[in-house]
N, C-alpha and C. Protein backbone atom coordinates (compact mmCIF):
# COMPACT_ATOMS: atom_id res chain seq x y z
N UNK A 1 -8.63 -91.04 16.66
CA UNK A 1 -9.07 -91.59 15.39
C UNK A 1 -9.83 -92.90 15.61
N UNK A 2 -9.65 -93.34 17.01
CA UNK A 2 -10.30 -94.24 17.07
C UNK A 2 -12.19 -95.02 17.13
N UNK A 3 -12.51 -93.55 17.54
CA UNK A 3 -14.11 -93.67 17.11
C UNK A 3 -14.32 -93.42 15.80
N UNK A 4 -13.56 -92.53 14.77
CA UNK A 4 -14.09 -92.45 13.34
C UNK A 4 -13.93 -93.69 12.64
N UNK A 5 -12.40 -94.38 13.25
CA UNK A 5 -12.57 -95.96 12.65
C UNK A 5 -13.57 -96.80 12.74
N UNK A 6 -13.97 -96.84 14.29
CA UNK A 6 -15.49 -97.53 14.57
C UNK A 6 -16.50 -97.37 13.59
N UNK A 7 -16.73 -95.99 13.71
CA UNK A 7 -17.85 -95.69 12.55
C UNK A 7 -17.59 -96.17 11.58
N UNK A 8 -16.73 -95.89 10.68
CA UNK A 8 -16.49 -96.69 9.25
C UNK A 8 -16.79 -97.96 9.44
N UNK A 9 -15.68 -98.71 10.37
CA UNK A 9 -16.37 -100.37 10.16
C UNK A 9 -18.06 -100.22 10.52
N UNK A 10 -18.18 -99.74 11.51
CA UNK A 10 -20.14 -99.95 11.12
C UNK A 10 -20.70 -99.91 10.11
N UNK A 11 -20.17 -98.77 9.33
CA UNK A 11 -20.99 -98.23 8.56
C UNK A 11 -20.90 -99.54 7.24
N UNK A 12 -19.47 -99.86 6.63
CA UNK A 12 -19.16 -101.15 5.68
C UNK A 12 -19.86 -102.33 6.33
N UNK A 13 -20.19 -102.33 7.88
CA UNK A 13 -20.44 -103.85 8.18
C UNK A 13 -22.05 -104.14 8.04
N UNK A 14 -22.87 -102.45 8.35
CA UNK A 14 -24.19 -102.63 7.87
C UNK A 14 -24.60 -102.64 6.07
N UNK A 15 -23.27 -101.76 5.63
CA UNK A 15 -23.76 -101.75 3.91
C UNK A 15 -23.56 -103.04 3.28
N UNK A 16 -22.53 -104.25 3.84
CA UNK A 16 -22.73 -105.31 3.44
C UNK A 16 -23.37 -106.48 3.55
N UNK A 17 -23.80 -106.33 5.28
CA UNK A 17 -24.17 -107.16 5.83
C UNK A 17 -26.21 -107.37 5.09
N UNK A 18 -26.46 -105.78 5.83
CA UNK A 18 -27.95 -105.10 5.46
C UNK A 18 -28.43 -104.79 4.04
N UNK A 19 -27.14 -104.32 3.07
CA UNK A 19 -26.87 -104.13 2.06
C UNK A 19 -28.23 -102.34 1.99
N UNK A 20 -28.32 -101.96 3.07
CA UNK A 20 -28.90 -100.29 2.90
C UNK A 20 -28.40 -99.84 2.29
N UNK A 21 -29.23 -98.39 1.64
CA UNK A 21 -29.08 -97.61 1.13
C UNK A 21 -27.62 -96.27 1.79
N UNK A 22 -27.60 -95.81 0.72
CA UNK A 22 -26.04 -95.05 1.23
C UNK A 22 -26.90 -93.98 2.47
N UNK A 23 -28.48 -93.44 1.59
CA UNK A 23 -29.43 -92.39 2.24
C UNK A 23 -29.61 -93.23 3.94
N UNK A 24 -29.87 -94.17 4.21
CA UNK A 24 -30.50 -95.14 4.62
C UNK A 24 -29.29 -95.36 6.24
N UNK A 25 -27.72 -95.74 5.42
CA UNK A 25 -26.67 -95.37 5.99
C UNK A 25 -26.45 -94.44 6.90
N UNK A 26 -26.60 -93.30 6.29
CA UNK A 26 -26.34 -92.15 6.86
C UNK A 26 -27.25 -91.67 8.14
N UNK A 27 -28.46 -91.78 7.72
CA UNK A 27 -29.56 -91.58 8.93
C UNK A 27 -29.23 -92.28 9.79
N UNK A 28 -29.05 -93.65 9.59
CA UNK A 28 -28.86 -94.56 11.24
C UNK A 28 -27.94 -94.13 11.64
N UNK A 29 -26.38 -93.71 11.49
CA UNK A 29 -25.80 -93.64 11.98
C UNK A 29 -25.15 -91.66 12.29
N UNK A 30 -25.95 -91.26 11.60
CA UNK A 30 -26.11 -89.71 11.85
C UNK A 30 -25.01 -89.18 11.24
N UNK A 31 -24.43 -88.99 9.65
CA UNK A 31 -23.64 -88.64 9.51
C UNK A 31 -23.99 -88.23 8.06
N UNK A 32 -23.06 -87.50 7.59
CA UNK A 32 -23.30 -87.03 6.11
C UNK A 32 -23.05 -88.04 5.16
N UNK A 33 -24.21 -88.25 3.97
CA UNK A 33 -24.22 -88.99 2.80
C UNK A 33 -22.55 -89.30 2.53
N UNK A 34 -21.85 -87.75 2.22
CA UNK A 34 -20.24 -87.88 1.64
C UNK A 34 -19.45 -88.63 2.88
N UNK A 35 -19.78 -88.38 4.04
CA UNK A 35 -19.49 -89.61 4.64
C UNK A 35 -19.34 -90.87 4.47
N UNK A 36 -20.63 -91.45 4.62
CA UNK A 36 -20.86 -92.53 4.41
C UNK A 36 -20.23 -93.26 3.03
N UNK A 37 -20.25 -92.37 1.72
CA UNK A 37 -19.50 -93.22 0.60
C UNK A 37 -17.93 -92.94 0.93
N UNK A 38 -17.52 -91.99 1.75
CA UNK A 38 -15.92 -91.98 2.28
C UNK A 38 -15.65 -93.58 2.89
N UNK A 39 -16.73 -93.95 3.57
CA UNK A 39 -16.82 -95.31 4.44
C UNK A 39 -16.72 -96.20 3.37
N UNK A 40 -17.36 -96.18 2.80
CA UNK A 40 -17.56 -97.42 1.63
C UNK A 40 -16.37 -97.24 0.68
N UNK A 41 -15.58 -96.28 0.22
CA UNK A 41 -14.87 -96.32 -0.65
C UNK A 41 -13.26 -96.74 -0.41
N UNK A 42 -12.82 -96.67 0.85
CA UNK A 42 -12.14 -96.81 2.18
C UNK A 42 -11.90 -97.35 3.19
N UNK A 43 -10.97 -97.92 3.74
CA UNK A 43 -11.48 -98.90 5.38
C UNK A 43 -11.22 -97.75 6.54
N UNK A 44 -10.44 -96.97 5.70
CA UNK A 44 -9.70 -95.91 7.11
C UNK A 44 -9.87 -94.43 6.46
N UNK A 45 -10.32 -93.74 7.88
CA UNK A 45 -10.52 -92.45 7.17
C UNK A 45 -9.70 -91.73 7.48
N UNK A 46 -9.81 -90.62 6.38
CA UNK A 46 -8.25 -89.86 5.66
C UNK A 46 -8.23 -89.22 6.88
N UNK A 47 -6.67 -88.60 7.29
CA UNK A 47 -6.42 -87.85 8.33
C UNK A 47 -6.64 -86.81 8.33
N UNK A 48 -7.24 -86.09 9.66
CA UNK A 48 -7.62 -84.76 10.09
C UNK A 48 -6.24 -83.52 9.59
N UNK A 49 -6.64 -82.54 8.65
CA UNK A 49 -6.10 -81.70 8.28
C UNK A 49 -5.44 -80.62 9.37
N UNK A 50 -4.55 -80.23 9.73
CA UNK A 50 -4.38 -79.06 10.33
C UNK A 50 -3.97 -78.00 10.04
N UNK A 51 -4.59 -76.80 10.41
CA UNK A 51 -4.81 -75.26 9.38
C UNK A 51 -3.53 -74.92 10.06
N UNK A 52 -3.39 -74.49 8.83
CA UNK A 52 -1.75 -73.78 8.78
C UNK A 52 -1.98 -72.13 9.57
N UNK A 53 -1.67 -71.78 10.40
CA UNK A 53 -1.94 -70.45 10.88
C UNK A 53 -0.43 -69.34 10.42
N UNK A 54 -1.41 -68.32 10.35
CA UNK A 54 -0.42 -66.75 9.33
C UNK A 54 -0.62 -65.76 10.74
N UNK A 55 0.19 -65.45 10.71
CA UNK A 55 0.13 -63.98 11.49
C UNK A 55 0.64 -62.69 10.61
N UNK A 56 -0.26 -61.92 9.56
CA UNK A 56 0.41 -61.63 9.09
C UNK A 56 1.03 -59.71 9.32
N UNK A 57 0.11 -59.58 10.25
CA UNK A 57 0.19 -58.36 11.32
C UNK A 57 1.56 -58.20 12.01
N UNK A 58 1.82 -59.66 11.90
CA UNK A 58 2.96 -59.96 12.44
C UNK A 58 4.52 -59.66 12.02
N UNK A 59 4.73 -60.15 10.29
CA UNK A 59 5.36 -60.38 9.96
C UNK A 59 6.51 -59.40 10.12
N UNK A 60 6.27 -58.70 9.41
CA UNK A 60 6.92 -56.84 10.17
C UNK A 60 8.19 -57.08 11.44
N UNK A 61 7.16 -57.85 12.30
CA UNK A 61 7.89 -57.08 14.00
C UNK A 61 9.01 -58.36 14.42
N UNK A 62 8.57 -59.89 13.46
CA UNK A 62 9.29 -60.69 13.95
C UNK A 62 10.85 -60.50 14.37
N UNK A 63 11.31 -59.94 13.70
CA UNK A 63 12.91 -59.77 13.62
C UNK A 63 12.88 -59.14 14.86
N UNK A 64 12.05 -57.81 15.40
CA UNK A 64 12.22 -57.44 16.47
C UNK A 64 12.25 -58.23 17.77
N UNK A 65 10.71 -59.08 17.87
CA UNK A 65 10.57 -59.94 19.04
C UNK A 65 11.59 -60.48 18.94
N UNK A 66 12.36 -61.59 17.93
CA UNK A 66 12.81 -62.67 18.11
C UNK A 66 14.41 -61.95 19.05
N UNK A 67 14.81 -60.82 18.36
CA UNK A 67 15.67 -60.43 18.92
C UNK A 67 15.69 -59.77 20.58
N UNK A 68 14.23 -59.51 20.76
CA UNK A 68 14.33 -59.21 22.08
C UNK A 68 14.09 -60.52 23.11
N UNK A 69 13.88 -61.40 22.65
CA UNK A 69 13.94 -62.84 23.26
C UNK A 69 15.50 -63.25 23.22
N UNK A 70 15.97 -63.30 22.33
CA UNK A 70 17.47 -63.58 22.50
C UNK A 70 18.01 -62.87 23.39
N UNK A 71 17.95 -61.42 23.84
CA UNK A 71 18.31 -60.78 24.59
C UNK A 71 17.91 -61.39 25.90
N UNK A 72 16.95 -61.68 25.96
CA UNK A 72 16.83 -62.22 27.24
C UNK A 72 17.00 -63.62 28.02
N UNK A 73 17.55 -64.23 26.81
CA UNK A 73 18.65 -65.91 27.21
C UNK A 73 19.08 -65.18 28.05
N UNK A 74 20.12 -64.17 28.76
CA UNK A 74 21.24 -63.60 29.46
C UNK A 74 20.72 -62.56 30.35
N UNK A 75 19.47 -62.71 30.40
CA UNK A 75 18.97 -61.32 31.04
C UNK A 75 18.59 -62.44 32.33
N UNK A 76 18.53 -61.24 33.66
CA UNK A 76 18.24 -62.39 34.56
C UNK A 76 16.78 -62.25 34.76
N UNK A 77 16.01 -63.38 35.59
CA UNK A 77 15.05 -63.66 35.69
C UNK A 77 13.86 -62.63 35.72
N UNK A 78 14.01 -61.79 36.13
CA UNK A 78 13.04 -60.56 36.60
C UNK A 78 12.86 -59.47 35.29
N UNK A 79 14.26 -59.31 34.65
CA UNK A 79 14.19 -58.45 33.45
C UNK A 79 14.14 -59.06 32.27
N UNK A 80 13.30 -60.01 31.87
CA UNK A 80 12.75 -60.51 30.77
C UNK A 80 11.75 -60.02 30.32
N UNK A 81 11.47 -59.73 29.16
CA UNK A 81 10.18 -59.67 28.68
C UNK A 81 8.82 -60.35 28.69
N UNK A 82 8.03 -59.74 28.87
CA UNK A 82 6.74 -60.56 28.69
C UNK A 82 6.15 -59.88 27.74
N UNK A 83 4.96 -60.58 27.41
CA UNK A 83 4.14 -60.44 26.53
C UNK A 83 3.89 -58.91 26.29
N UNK A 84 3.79 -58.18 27.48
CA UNK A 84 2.89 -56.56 27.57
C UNK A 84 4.05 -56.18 27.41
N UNK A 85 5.22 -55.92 27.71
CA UNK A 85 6.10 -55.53 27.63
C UNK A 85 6.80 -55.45 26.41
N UNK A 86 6.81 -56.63 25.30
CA UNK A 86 7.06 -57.03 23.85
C UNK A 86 6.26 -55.55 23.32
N UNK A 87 4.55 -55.88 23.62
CA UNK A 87 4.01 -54.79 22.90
C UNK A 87 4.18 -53.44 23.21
N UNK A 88 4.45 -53.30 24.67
CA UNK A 88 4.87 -51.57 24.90
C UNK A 88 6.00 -51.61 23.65
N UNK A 89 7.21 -52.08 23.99
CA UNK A 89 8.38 -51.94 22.75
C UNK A 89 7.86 -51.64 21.73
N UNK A 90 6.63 -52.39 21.18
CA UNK A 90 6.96 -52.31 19.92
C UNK A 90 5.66 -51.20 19.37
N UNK A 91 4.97 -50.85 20.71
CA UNK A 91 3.65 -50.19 20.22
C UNK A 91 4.91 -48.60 20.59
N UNK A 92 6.12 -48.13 20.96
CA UNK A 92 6.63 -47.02 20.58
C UNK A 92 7.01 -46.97 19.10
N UNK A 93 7.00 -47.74 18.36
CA UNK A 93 6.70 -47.68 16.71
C UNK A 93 6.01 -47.30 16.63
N UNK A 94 5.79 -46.16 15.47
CA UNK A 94 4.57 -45.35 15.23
C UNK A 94 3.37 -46.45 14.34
N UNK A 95 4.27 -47.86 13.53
CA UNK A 95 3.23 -48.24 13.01
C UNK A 95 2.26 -49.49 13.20
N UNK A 96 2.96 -49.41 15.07
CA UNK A 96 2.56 -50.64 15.37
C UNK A 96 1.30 -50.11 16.68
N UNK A 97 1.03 -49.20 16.85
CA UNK A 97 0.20 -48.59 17.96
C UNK A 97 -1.46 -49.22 17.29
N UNK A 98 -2.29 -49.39 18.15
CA UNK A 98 -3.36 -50.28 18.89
C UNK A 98 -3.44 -51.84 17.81
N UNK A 99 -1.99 -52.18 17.20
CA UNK A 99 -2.01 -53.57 17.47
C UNK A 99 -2.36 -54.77 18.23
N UNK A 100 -3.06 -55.58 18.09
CA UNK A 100 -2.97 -56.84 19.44
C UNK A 100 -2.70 -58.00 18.73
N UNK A 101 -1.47 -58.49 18.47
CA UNK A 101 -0.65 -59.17 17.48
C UNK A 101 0.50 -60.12 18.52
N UNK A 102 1.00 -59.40 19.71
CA UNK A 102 2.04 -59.84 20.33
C UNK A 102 1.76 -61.19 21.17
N UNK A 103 0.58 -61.44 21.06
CA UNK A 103 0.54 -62.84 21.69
C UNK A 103 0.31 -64.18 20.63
N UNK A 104 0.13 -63.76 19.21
CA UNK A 104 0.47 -65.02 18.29
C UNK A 104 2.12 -64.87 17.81
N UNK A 105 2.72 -64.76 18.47
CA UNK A 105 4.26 -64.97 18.09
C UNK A 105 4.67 -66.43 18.75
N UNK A 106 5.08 -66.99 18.19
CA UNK A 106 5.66 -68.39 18.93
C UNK A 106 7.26 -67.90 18.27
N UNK A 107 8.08 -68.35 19.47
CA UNK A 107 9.37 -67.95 19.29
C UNK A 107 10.01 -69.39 18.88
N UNK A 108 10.29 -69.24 17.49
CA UNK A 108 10.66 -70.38 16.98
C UNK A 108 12.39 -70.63 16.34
């Protein structure tokens, strides 16, 4: 966050100092108009959003994975599941065949 702060103070230190245009703003410093009045209206800019991610291909099989991960707290090292292996399991479901879903599971 620390270069978008930079920018902002530039951007307030030329609109007061220079007293430019918002159009004027934006060109020197290469950024969008709604930018630039974000700068001016603000000292600090709002925080970066992070997208909520869905798996929803997913939803279905969770109960399965999660349970075949538990199974394998106790399983020894070699007979754990992996990833290809999750989907063989679960691609013998008739309604899970040419899925590719088994690698957005985070086991939570």
């Amino acid at each position: 966050m620390g270069l978008r702060m930079e920018l902002f103070a530039r951007i307030r230190r030329d609109a007061r100092v220079e007293e430019l245009s918002i159009r004027e703003l934006a060109r020197r410093h290469g950024v969008a108009r709604a930018t630039v009045r974000q700068a001016l209206a603000q000292a600090e800019p709002p925080a970066r959003k992070t997208p909520v991610r869905v798996a929803p291909k997913l939803d279905p099989f969770k109960a399965a994975i999660d349970g075949m991960l538990v199974e394998d707290l106790t399983a020894p090292r070699k007979q754990r599941h992996t990833a290809r292996r999750v989907l063989a399991r679960l691609a013998e479901e008739p309604r899970a065949e040419g899925e590719s879903f088994h690698r957005d599971h985070d086991a939570s």
